[in-house]
Structure formats: C-alpha cells, structure tokens
C-alpha atoms as a PDB file:
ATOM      1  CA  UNK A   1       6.199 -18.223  -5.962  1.00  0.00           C
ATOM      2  CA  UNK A   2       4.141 -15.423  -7.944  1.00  0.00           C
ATOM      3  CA  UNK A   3       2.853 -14.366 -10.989  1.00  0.00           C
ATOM      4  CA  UNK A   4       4.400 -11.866 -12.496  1.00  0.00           C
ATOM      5  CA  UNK A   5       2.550 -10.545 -15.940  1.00  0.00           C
ATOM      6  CA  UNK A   6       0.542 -12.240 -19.017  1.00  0.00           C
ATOM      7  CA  UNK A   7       1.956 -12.049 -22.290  1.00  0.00           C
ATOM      8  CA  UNK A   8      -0.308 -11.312 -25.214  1.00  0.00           C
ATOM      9  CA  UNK A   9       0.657 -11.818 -28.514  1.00  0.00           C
ATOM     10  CA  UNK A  10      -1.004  -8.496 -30.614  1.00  0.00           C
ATOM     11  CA  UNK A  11      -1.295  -8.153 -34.433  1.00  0.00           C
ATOM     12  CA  UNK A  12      -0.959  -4.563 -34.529  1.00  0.00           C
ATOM     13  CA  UNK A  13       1.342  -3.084 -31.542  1.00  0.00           C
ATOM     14  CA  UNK A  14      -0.105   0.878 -32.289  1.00  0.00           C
ATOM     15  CA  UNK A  15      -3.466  -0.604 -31.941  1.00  0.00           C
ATOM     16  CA  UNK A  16      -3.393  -2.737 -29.089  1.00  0.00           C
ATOM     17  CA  UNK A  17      -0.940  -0.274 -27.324  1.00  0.00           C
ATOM     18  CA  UNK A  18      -3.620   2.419 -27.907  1.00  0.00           C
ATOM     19  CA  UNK A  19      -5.932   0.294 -26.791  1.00  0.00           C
ATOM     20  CA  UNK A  20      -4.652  -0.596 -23.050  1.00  0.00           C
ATOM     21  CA  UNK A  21      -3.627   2.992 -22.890  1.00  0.00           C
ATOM     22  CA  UNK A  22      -6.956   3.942 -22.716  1.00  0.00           C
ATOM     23  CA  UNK A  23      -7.844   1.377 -20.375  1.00  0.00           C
ATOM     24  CA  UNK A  24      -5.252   3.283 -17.920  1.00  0.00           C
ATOM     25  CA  UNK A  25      -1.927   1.089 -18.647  1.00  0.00           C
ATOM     26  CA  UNK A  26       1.241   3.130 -19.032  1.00  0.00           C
ATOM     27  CA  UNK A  27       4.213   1.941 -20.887  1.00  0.00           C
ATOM     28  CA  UNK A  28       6.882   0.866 -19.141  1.00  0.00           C
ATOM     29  CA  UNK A  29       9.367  -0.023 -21.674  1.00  0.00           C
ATOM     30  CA  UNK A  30      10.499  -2.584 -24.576  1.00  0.00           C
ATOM     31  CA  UNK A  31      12.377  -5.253 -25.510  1.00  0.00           C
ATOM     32  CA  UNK A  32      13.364  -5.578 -28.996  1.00  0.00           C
ATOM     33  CA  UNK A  33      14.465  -8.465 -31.153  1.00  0.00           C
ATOM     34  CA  UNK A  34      13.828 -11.547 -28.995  1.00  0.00           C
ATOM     35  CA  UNK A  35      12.995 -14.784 -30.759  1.00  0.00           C
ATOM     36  CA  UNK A  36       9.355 -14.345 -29.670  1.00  0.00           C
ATOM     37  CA  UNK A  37       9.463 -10.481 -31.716  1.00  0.00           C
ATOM     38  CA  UNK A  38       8.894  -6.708 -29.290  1.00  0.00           C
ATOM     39  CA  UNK A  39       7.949  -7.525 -26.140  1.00  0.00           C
ATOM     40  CA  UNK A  40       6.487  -4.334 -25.058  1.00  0.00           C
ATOM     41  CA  UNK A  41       5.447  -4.199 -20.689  1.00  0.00           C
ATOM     42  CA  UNK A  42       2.327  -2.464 -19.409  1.00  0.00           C
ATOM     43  CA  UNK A  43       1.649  -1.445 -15.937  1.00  0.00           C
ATOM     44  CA  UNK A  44      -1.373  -0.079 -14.469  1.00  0.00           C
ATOM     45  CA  UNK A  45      -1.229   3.073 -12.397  1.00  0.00           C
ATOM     46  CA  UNK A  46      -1.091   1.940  -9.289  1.00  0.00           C
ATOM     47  CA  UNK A  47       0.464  -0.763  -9.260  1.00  0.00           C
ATOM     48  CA  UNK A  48       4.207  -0.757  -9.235  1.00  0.00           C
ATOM     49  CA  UNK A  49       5.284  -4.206 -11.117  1.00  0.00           C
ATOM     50  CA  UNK A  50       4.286  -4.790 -14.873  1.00  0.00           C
ATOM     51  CA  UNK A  51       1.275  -6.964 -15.198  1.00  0.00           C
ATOM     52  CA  UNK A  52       0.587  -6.964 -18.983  1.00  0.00           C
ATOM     53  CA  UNK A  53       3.271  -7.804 -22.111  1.00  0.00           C
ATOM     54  CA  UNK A  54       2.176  -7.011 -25.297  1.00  0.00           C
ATOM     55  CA  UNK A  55       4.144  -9.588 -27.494  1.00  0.00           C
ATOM     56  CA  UNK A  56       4.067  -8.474 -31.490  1.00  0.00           C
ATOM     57  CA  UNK A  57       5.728 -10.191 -34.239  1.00  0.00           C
ATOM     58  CA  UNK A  58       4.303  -8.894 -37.857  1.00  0.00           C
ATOM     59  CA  UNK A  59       5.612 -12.627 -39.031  1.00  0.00           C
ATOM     60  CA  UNK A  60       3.103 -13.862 -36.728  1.00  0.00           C
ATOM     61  CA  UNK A  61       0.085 -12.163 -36.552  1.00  0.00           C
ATOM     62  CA  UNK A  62      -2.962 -13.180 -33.658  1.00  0.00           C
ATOM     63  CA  UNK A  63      -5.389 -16.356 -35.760  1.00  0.00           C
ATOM     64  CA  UNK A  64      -7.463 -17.043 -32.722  1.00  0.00           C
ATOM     65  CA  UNK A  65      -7.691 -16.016 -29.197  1.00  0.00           C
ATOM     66  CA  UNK A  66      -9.902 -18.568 -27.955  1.00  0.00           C
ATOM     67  CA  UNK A  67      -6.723 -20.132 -25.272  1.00  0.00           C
ATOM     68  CA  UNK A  68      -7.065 -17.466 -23.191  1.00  0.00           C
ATOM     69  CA  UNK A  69     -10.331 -16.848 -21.596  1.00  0.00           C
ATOM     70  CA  UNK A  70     -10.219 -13.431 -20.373  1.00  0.00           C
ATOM     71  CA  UNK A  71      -8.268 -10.982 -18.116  1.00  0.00           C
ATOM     72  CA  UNK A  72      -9.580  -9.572 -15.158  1.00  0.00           C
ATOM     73  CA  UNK A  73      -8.692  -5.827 -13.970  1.00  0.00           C
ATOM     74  CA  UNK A  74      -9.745  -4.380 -11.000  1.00  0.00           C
ATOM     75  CA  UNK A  75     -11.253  -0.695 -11.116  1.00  0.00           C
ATOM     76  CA  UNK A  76     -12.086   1.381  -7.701  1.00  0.00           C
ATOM     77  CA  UNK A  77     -15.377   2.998  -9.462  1.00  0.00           C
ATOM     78  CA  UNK A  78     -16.851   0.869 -12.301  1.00  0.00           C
ATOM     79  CA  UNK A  79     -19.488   3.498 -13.531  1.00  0.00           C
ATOM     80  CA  UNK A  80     -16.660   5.565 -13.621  1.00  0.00           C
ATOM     81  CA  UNK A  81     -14.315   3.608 -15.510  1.00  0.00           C
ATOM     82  CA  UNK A  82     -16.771   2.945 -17.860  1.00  0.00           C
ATOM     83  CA  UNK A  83     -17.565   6.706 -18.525  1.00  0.00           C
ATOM     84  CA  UNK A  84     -13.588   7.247 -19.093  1.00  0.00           C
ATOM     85  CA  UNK A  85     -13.232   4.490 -21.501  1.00  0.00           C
ATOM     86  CA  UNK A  86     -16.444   5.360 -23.490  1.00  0.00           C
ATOM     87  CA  UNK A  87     -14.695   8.745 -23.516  1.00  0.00           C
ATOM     88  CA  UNK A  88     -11.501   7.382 -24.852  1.00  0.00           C
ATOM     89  CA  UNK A  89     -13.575   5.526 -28.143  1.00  0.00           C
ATOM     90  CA  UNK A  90     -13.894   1.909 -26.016  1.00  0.00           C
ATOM     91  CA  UNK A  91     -16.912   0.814 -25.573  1.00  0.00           C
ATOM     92  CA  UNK A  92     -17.936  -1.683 -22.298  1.00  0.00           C
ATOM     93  CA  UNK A  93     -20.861  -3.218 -21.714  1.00  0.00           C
ATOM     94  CA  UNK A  94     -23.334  -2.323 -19.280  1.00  0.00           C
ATOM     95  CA  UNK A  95     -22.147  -3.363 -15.732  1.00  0.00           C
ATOM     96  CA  UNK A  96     -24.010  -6.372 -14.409  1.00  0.00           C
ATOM     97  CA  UNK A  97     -23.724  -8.032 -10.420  1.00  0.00           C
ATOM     98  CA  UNK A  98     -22.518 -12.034 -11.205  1.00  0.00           C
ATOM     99  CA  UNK A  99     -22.568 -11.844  -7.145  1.00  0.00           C
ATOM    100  CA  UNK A 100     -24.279  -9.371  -4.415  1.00  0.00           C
ATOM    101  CA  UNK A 101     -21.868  -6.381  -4.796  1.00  0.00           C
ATOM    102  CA  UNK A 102     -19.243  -7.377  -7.502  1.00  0.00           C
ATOM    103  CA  UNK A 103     -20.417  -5.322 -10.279  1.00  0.00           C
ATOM    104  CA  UNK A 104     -18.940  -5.815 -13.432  1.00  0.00           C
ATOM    105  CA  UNK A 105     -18.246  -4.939 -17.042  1.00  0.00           C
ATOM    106  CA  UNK A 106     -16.663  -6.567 -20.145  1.00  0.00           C
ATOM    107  CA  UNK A 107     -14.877  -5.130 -23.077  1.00  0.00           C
ATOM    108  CA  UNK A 108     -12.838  -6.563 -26.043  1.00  0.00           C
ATOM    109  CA  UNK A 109      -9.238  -5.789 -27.437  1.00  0.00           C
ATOM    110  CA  UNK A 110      -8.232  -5.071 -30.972  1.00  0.00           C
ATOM    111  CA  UNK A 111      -7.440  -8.584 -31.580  1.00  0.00           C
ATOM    112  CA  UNK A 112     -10.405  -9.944 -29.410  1.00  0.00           C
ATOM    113  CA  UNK A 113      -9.599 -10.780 -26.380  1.00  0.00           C
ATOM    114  CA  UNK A 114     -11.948 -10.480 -23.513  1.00  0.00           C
ATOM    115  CA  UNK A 115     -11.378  -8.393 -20.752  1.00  0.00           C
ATOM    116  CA  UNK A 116     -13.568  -8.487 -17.265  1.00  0.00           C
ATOM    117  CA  UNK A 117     -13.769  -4.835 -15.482  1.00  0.00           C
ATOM    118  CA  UNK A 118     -14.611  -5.835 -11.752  1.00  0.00           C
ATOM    119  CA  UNK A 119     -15.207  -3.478  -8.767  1.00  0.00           C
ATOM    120  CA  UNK A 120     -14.233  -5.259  -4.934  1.00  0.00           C
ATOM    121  CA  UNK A 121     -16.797  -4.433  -2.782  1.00  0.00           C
ATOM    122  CA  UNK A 122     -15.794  -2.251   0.549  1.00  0.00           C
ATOM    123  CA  UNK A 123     -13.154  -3.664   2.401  1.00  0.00           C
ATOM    124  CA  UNK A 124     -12.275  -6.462  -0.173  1.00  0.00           C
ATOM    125  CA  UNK A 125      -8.657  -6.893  -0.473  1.00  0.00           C
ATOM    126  CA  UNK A 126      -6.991  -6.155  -3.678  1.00  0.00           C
ATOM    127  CA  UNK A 127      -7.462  -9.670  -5.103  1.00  0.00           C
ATOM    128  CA  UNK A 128      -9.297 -13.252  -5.243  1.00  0.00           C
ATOM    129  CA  UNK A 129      -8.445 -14.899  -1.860  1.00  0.00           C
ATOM    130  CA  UNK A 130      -9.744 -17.987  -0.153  1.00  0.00           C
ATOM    131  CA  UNK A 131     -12.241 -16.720   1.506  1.00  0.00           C
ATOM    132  CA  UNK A 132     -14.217 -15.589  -2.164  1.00  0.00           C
ATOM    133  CA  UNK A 133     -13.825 -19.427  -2.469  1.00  0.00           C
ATOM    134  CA  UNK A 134     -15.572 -20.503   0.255  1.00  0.00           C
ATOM    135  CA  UNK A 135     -19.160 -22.200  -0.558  1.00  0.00           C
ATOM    136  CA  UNK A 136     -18.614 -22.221  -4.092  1.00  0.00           C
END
C-alpha cells in the first residue's frame, strides 16, 4: 500500500488555487460534479503523481480546519523558497532548526491551514524513514 494525495476541502477554488500555485504546485486537471463538488489535483514539480486535491463545493464552504494538523512539503533550498514565495505575495515565517540541520518554515492557506516548509539535510532521502525515528 501507499498514499496517494490529501484532499482539502477550499472555500474559494481561485484563491486557494492561487495560493498553491505560488507555492510551486501545477494543475494537473479536474473533476467536475462529484457528490463531494470540483475536485481539482495539484502536483508539485518534480514529482510525477498528484499529491494535493483541492476539493470545493460553494454549498459547503471550509468552518474549521482544526482536523488536519498541517502538511509538510519538502523544498531543496529553504531560504530560497522563502524568497520566491515572499515574491509571489505569501508570506512564511522565519526558518527555525526543530533538529540539528532540518531547517524549517511555516505558512498558512487561504482557508487556514498550516503548512510546514522543511529542507532534508545532505544525503537525506526524499522522505521520513525509520531511521529519523530512531531515539525519539
């Protein structure tokens, strides 16, 4: 088994689609008129599968974010990243190291949902493993 994508349910599809634009997802495609409304699918750039759906219904607009915690993307150059987005009109804050070497920034969607920049050390490969696991 494997995850394949988060859905998000967004109040305002324009918004929140400008919004993870800037952040560096690219559109993908759409799926229109399913029982849970547009299911729009985000991927970022290099990655080849769709990890983000933005799910908008006007009937059902976003009252509360607080089930999911945050999202986690992984950026090559977090100074960098940062610069582009502040560039782009979305603000980050300033990076901070949780752990020797894993620097990392937040931000917040349109509809508030948290969103965790982090930058792998060296070497690290391209997600959480066991071995990040180990003493903790």
């Amino acid at each position: 088994m494997r995850m394949l994508h988060v859905g998000l349910r967004v109040t305002d599809l324009d918004r929140s689609l400008a919004f993870y634009t800037a952040l560096g997802y690219a559109e993908l495609g759409r799926v229109s008129d399913t029982p849970f409304g547009t299911l729009t699918m985000l991927r970022l750039p290099d990655d080849p599968f769709v990890s983000l759906e933005l799910v908008h219904d006007p009937a059902r607009p976003v009252t509360g974010t607080d089930a999911v915690n945050h999202l986690v993307v992984q950026t090559d150059d977090l100074d960098a990243t940062i610069t582009d987005l502040a560039a782009r009109g979305v603000p980050a804050e300033p990076p901070v190291e949780p752990g020797p070497g894993l620097p990392t920034s937040w931000l917040t969607d349109p509809d508030g949902y948290r969103i965790e920049l982090v930058q792998w050390p060296a070497g690290h490969p391209a997600g959480m493993t066991e071995a990040d696991m180990a003493g903790g």
